[in-house]
Protein backbone atom coordinates (compact mmCIF):
# COMPACT_ATOMS: atom_id res chain seq x y z
CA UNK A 1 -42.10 -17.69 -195.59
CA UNK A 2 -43.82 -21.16 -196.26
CA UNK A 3 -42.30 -20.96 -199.08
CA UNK A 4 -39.31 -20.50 -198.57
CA UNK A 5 -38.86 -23.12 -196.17
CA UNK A 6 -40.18 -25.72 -198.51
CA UNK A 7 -38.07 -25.00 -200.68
CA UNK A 8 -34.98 -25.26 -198.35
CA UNK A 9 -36.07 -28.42 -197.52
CA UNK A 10 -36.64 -29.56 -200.73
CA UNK A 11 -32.94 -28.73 -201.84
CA UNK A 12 -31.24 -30.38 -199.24
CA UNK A 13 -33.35 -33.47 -199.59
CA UNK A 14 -31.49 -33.95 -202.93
CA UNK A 15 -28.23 -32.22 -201.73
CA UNK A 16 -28.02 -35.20 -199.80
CA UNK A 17 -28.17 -37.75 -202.36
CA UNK A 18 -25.95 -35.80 -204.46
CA UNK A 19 -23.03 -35.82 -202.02
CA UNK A 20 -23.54 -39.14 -201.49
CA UNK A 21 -21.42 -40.90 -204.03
CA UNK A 22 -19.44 -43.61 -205.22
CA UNK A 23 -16.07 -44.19 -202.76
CA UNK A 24 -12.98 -43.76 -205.12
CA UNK A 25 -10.63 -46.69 -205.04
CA UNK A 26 -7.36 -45.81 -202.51
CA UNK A 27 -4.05 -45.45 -203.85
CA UNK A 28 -0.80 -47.53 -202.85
CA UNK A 29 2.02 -44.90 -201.74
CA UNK A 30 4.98 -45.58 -203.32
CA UNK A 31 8.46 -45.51 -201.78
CA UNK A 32 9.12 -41.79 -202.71
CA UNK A 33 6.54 -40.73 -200.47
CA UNK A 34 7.84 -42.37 -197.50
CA UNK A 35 11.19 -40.86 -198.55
CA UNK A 36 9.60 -37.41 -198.31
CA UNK A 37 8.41 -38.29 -194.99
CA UNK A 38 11.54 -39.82 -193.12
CA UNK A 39 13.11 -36.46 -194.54
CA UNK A 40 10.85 -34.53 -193.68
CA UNK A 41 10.90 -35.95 -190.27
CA UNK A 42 14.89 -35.80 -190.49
CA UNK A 43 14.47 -32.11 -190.58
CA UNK A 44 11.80 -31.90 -187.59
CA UNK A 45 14.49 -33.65 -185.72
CA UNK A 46 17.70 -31.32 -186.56
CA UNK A 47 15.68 -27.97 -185.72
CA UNK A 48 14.14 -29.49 -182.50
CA UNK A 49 17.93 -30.52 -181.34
CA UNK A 50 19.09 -26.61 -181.32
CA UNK A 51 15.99 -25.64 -180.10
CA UNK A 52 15.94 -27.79 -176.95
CA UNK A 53 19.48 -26.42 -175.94
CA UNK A 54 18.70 -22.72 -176.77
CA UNK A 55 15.42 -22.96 -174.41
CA UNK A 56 17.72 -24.80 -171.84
CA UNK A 57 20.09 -22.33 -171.89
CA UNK A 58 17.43 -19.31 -172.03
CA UNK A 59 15.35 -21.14 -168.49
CA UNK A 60 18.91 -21.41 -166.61
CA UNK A 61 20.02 -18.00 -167.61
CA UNK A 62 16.45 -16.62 -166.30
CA UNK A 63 16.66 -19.14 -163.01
CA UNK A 64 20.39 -18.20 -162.07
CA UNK A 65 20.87 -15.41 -159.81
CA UNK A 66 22.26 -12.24 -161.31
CA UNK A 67 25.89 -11.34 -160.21
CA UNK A 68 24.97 -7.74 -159.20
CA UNK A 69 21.76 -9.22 -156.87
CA UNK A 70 23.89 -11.09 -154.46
CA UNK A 71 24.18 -8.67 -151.37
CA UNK A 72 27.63 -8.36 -149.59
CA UNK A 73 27.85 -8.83 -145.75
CA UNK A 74 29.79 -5.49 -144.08
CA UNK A 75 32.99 -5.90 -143.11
């Protein structure tokens, strides 16, 4: 069991300087990528529009009183 432990801890010892390298240089995005994005975003917009006024229409149908519920007063 010693044994295995030292090895464990020998292993990630030099996991650690493994992982540990060089930071890669970041990359300018160009104009087609914020193209992609505003249309993407164009399309978020368009299905959130019909969505809005299906799930106001579904609360007020579930919040108005039902024609049959109302009960009539004997004349």
């Amino acid at each position: 069991m010693k044994t295995l432990q030292w090895i464990l801890i020998a292993l990630l010892t030099c996991a650690g300087q493994a992982l540990a390298g060089p930071v890669a240089p970041q990359v300018q995005s160009g104009w087609l990528i914020w193209i992609f994005c505003a249309f993407g975003a164009l399309i978020l917009v368009a299905q959130l529009i019909p969505g809005m006024v299906l799930l106001g229409s579904m609360l007020r149908g579930l919040y108005r009183p039902s024609p049959g519920s109302r009960e009539s007063s004997p004349s």
